[in-house]
Protein backbone atom coordinates (compact mmCIF):
# COMPACT_ATOMS: atom_id res chain seq x y z
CA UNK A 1 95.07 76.30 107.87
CA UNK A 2 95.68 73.28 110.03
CA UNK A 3 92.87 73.60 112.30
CA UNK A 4 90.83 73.08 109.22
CA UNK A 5 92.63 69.76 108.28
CA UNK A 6 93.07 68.55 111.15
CA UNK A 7 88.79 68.52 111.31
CA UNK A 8 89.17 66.72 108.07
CA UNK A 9 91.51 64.22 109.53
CA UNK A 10 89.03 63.58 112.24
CA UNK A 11 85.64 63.94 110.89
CA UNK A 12 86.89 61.38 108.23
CA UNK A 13 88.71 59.11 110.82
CA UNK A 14 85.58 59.23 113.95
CA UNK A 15 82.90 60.68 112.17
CA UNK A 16 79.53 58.28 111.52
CA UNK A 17 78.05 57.99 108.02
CA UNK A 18 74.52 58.82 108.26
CA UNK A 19 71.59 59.80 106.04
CA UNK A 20 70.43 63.48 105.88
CA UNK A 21 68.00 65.58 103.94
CA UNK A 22 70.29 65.51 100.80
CA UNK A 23 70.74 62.43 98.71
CA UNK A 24 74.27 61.78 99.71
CA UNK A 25 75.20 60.32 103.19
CA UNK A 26 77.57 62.40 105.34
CA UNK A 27 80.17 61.31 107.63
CA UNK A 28 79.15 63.08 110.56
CA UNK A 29 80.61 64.03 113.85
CA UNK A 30 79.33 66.48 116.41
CA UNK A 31 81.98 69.96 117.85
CA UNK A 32 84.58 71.02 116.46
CA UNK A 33 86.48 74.63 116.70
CA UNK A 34 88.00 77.19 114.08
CA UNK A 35 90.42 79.45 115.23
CA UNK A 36 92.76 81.87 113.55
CA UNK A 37 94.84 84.94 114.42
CA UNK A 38 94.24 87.63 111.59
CA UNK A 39 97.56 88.73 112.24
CA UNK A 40 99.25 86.02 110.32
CA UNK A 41 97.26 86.59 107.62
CA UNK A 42 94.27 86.17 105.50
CA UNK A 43 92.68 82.80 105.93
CA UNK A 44 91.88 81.86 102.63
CA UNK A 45 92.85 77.72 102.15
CA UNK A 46 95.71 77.22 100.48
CA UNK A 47 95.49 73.07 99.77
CA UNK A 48 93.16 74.21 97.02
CA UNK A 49 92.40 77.32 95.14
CA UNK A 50 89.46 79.17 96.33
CA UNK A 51 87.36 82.03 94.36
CA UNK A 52 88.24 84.99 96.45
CA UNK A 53 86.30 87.18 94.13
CA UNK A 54 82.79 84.52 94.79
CA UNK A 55 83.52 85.02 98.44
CA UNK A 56 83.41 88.65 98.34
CA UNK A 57 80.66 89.05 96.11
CA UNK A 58 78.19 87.36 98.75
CA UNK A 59 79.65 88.89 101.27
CA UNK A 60 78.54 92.24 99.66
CA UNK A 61 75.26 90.71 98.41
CA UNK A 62 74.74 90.29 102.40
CA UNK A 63 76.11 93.28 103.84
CA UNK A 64 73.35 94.99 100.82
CA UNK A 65 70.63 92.76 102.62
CA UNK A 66 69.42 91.52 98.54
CA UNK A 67 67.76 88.45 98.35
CA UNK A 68 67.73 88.01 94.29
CA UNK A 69 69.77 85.43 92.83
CA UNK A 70 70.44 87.58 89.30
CA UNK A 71 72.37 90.39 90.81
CA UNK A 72 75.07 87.40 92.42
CA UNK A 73 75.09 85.82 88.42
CA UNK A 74 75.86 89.15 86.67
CA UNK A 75 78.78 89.12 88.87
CA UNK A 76 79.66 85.45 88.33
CA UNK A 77 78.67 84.55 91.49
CA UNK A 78 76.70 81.47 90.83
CA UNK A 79 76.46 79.70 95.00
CA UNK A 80 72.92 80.29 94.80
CA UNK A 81 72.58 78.90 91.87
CA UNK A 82 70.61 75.73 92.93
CA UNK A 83 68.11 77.02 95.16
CA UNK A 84 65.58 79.45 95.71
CA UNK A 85 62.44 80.44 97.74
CA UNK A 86 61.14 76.97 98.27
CA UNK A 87 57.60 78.50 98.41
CA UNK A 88 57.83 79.45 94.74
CA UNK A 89 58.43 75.86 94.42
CA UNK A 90 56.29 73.84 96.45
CA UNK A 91 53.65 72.55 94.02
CA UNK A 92 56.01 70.75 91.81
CA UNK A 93 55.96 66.83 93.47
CA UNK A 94 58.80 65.35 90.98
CA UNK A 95 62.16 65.72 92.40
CA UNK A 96 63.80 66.72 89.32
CA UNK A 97 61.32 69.04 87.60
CA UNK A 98 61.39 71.05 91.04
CA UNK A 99 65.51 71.37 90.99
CA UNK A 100 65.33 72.25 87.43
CA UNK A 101 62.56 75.46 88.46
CA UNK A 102 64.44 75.93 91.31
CA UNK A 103 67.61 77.29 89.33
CA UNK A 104 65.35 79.50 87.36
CA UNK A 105 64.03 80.98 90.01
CA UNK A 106 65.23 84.24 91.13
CA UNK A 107 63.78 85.11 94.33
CA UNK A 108 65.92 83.44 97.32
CA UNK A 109 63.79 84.30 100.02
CA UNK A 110 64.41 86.22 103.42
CA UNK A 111 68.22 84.60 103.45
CA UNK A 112 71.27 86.18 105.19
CA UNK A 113 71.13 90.22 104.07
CA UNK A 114 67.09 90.37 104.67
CA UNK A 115 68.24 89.47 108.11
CA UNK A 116 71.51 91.01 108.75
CA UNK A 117 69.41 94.45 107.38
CA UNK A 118 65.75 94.22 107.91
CA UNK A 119 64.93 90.98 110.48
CA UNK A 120 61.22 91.04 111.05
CA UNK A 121 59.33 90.40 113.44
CA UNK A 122 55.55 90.80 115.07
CA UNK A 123 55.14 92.43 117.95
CA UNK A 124 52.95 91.23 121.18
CA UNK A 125 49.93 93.10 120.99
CA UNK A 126 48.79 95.33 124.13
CA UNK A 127 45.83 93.96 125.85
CA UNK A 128 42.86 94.78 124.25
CA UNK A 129 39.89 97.35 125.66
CA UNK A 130 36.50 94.83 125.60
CA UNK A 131 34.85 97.80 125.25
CA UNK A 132 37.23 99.35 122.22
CA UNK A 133 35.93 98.99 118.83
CA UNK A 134 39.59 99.83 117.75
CA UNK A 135 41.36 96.83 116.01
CA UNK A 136 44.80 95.91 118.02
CA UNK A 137 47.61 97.41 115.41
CA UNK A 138 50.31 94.46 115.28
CA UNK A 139 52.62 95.83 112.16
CA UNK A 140 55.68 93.92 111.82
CA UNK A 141 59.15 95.76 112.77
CA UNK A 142 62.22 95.78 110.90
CA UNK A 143 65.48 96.03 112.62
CA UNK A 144 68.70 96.61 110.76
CA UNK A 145 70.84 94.50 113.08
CA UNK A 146 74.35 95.19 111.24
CA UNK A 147 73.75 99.13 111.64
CA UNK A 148 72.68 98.78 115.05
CA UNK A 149 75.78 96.38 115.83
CA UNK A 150 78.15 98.98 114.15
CA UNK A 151 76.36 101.68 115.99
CA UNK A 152 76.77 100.13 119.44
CA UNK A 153 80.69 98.72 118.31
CA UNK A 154 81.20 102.58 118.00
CA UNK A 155 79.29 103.54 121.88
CA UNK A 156 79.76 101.01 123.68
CA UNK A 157 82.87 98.84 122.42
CA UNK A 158 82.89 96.76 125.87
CA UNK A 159 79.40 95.42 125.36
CA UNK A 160 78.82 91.70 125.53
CA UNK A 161 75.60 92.10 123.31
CA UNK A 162 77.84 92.95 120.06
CA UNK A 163 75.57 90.04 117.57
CA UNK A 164 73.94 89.52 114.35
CA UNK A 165 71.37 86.65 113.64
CA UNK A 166 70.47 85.32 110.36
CA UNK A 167 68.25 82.58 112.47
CA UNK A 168 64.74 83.79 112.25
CA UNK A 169 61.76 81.30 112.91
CA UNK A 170 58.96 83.75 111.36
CA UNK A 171 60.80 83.38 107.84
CA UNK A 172 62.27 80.18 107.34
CA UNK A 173 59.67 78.68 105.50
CA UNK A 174 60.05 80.92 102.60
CA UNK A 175 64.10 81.01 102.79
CA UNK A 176 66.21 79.08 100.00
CA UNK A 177 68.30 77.27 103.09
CA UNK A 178 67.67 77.78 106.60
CA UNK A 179 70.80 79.67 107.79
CA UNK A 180 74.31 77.54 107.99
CA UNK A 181 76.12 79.80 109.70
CA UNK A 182 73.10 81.23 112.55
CA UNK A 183 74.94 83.97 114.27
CA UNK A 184 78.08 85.91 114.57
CA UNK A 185 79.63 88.25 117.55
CA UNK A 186 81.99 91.08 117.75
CA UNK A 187 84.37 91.22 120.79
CA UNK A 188 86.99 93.89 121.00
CA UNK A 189 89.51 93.50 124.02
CA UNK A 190 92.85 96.46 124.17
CA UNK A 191 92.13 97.91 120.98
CA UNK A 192 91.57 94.67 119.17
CA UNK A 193 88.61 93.27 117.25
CA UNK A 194 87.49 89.91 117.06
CA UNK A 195 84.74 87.48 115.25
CA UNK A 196 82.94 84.57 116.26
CA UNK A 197 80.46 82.70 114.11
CA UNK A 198 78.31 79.65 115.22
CA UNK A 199 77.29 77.42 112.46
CA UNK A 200 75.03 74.55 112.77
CA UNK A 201 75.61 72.64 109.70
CA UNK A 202 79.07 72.87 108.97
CA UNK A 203 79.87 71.13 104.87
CA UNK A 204 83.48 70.82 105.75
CA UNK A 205 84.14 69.94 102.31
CA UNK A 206 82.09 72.86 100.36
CA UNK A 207 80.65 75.50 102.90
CA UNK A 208 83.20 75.41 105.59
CA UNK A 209 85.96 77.34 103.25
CA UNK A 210 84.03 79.94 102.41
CA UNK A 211 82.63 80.91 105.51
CA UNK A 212 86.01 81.11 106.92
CA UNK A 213 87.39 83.29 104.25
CA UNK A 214 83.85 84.79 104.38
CA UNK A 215 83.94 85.58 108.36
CA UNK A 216 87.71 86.75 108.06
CA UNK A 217 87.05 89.24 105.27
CA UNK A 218 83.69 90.98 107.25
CA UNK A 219 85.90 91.13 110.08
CA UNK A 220 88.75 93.09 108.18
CA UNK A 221 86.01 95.30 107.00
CA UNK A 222 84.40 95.70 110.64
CA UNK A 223 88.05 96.65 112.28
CA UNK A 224 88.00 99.31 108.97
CA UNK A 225 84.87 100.77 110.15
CA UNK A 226 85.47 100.57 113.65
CA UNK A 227 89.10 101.73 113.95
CA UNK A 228 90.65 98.51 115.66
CA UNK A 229 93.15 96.23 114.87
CA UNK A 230 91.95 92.95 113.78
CA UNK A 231 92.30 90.12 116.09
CA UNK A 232 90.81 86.56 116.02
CA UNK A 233 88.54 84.47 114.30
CA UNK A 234 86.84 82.05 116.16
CA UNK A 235 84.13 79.38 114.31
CA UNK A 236 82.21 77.47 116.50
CA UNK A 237 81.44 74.12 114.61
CA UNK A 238 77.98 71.98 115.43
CA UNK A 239 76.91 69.66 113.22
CA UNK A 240 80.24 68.73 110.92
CA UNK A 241 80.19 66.39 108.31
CA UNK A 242 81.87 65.21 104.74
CA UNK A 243 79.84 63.95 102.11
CA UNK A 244 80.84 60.33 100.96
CA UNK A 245 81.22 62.12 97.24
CA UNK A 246 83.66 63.82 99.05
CA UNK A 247 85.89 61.65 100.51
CA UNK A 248 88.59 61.22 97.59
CA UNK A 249 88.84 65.12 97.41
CA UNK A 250 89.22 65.53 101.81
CA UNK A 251 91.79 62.53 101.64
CA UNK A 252 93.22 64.81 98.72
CA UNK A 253 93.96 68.04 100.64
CA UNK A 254 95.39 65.74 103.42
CA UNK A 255 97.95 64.71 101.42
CA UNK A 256 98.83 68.17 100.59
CA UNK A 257 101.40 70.70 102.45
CA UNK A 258 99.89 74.27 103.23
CA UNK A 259 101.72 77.61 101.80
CA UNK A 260 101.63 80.95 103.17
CA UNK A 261 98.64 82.50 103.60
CA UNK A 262 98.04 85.79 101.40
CA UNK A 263 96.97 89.07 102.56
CA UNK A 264 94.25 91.34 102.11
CA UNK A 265 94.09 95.13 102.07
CA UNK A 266 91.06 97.97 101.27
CA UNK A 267 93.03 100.98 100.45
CA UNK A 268 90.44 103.19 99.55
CA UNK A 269 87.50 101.97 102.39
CA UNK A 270 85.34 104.52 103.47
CA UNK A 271 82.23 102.54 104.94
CA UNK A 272 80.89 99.42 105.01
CA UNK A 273 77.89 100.52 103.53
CA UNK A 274 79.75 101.48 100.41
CA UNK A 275 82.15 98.76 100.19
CA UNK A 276 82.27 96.64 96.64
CA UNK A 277 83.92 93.43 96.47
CA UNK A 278 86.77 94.93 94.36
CA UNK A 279 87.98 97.44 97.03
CA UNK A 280 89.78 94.60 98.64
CA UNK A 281 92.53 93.66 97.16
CA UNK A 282 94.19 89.87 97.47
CA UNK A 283 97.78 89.39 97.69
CA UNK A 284 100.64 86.76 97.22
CA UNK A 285 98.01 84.12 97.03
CA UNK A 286 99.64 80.66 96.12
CA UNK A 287 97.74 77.55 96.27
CA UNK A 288 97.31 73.56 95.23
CA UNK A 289 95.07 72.90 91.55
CA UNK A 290 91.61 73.60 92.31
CA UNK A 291 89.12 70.50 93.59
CA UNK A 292 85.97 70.31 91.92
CA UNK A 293 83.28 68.97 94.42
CA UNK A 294 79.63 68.13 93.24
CA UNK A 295 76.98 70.39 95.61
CA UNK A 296 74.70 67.84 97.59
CA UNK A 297 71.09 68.52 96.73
């Protein structure tokens, strides 16, 4: 995809290298804008090979709203690996003692699927009666915001209001990471369906590939469900950076000419909600060698 190296190119060329929460200073710029017709094919990066099978295990791990690191590693899915519910975590001082608990840890926290299928949140409790000796009843209320989104895709296919969050303030102190990619919409114009995502903390290096080929894939399996052709994908870049351990591997790709992107199909899809990440299929996928990037901590 050029769009994506010619962020590279940019980020690498105007970006400022500045300290973060990691150990590794980033170069860092601030904007920057994805775009991709699904029509010309599945937009899996080509300048290096990329784990389609990784992608679309999380992507089912989400769409399943789970939140426990074991059922991604019995699939060989190890992104997770590193982290976990920092609560689980937070009485170990030493650096290095907590990383090592960290990737023994299981529990991931209210990530991604907890909010894609169950966000909480409390409710504002009615006024109370001073003279009630009844307790106000504030329960928490779960909201399945990808059913509700397919729902409304299937009534009301014009609306404006077609979004998912992952960005909820209640739970973020007990989530692995606080969401990368916050938010994505569905926008279907003649017949066609579209994706946007808005990510806040875009690793252009690491994260950034597989949230495209991430993104692309849930909107191949949203047309499926919805009966429209698939149409655009549309990332909305924030905060967009390249580690300085990264450097050798962007200036890498640059140097490298992209094939044609591969294909995707789901012959057999009957729902969403039933899909497994080997019901899609990937096809004619050639690539560059593989670039193995250390994960910044």
């Amino acid at each position: 995809m050029q769009a994506y190296l010619d962020l590279i190119e940019k980020t690498l060329t105007q970006g400022t290298l500045i300290e973060n929460r990691t150990a590794t200073a980033a170069y860092t710029m601030l904007g920057g804008l994805i775009e991709h017709d699904m029509q010309k094919g599945y937009p899996l990066l080509t300048t290096k090979k990329m784990p389609f099978r990784t992608i679309a295990t999380e992507l089912e791990f989400f769409i399943k709203g789970r939140t426990d690191k074991k059922w991604l590693q019995e699939r060989h899915c190890h992104i997770w690996d590193e982290w976990c519910n920092p609560k689980k975590v937070a009485h170990i001082e030493a650096r290095d003692e907590r990383i090592a608990r960290q990737r023994k840890e299981d529990d991931l926290g209210p990530i991604y699927g907890k909010q894609w299928r169950s966000f909480t949140s409390t409710p504002t409790p009615p006024a109370q009666n001073p003279h009630s000796s009844t307790p106000n009843q504030n329960s928490p209320v779960a909201i399945d915001q990808l059913q509700n989104l397919i729902t409304e895709l299937q009534k009301n296919p014009n609306s404006r209001r077609l979004l998912v969050s992952a960005w909820n303030p209640l739970d973020l102190p007990e989530m692995a990471l606080p969401p990368c990619h916050v938010l994505f919409q569905v926008t279907v114009i003649e017949k066609t369906l579209s994706l946007t995502w808005f990510q806040r903390s875009a690793d252009l290096m690491l994260g950034i590939p597989f949230n495209i080929a991430s993104y692309a894939l849930l909107l191949h399996l949203l047309a499926k469900e919805s009966g429209y052709t698939e149409g655009k994908l549309i990332g909305m870049l924030s905060n967009i950076h390249i580690y300085e351990n990264h450097r050798l591997a962007a200036e890498q790709q640059l140097e490298r000419t992209p094939k044609p992107l591969p294909k995707i199909t789901t012959p057999h899809f009957t729902s969403i909600f039933n899909w497994s990440y080997p019901d899609t299929h990937l096809q004619h996928y050639t690539h560059h060698p593989k670039i193995k990037l250390p994960i910044a901590i």
